[in-house]
Protein backbone atom coordinates (compact mmCIF):
# COMPACT_ATOMS: atom_id res chain seq x y z
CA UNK A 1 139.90 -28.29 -59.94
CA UNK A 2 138.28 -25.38 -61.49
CA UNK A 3 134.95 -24.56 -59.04
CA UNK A 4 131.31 -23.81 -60.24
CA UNK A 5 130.32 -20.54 -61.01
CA UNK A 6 128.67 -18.91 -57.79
CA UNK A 7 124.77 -18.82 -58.14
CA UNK A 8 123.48 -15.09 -58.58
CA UNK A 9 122.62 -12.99 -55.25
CA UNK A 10 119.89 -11.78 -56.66
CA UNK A 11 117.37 -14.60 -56.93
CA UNK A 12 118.34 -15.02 -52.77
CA UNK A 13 117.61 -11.20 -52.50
CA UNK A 14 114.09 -11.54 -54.06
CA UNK A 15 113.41 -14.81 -52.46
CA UNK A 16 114.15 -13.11 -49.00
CA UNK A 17 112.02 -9.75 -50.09
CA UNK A 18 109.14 -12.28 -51.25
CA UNK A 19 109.62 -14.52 -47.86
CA UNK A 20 109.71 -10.93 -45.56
CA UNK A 21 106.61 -9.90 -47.41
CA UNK A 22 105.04 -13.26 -47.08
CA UNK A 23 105.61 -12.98 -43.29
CA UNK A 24 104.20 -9.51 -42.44
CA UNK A 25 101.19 -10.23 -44.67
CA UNK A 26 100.54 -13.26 -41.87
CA UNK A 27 101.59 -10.84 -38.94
CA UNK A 28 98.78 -8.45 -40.07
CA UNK A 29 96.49 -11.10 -40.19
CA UNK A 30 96.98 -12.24 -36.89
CA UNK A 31 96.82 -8.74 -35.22
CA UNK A 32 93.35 -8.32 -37.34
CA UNK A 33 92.53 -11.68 -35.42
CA UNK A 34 93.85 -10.83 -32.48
CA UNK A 35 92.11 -6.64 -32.13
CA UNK A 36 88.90 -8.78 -33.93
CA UNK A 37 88.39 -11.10 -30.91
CA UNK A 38 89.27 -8.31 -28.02
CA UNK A 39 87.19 -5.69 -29.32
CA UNK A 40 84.12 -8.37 -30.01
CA UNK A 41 84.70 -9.67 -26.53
CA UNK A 42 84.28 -6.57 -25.35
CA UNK A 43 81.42 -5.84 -27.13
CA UNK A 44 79.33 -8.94 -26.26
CA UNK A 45 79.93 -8.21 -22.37
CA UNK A 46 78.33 -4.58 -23.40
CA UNK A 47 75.73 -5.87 -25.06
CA UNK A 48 75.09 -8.35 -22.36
CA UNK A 49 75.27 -5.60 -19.63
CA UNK A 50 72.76 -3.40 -20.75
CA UNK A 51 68.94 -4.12 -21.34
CA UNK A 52 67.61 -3.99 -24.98
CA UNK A 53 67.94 -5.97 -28.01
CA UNK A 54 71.38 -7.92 -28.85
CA UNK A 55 73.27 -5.85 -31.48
CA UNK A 56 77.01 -7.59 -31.39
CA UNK A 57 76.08 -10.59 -33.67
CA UNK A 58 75.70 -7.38 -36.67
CA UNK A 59 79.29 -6.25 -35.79
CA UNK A 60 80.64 -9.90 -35.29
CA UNK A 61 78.76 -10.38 -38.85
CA UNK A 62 80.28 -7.25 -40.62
CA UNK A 63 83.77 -7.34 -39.05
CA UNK A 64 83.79 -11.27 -39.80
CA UNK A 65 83.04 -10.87 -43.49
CA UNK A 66 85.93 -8.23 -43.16
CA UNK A 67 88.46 -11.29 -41.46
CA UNK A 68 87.37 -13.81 -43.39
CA UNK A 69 88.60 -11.81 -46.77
CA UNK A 70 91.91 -10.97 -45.02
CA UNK A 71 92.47 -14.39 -44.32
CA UNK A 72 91.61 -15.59 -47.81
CA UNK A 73 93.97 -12.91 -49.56
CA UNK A 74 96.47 -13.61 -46.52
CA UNK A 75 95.88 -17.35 -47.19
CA UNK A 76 94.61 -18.23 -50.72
CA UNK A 77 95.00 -18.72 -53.92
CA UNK A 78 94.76 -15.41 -55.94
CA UNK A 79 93.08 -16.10 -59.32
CA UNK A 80 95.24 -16.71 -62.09
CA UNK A 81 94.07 -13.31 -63.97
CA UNK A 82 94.99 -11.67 -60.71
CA UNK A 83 98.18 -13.91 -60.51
CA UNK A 84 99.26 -12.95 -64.52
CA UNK A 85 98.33 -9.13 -64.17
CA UNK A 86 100.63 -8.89 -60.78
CA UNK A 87 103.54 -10.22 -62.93
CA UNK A 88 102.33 -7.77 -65.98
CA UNK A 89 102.39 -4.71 -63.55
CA UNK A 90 105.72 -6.03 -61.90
CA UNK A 91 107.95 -6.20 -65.25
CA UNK A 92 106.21 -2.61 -66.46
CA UNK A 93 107.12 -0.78 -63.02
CA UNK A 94 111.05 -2.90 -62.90
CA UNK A 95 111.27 -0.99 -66.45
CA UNK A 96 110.13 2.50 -65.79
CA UNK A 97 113.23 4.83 -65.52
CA UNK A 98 114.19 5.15 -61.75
């Protein structure tokens, strides 16, 4: 009984690249979380230490606008224009001469 042909490595290979990516992209989201909540915790109990007006809810502001766009690249959709010109770019560089 003659078997089927043995499906490509290579869709596997980019599949695993795409997955490995896919995984470090969350990793560096989580240590942005992660330094994000140390350094603001730190930050309030300074604030709250010292006499004067509270300035950590500016940095929790700015650094939290920073966050939330990690998570949403980390975590989103990208826009189909932004979707279509990453595949563009892709084929162009996989043709350039190594």
């Amino acid at each position: 009984m003659p078997s089927a042909a043995a499906p490509s490595p290579a869709p596997d290979r980019a599949k695993f690249r795409r997955a490995r990516q896919r995984v470090a992209a969350i990793k560096g989201f989580y240590i942005h979380l992660a330094v994000f909540v140390m350094v603001l915790t730190g930050l309030f109990v300074v604030n709250a230490a010292t006499a004067g007006e509270w300035w950590v809810h500016w940095v929790f502001i700015g650094w939290g606008i920073g966050l939330a766009a990690h998570a949403a690249a980390v975590y989103g959709r990208a826009p189909a224009m932004v979707a279509s010109w990453e595949r563009r770019k892709l084929r162009q560089l996989m043709q350039e001469p190594s």
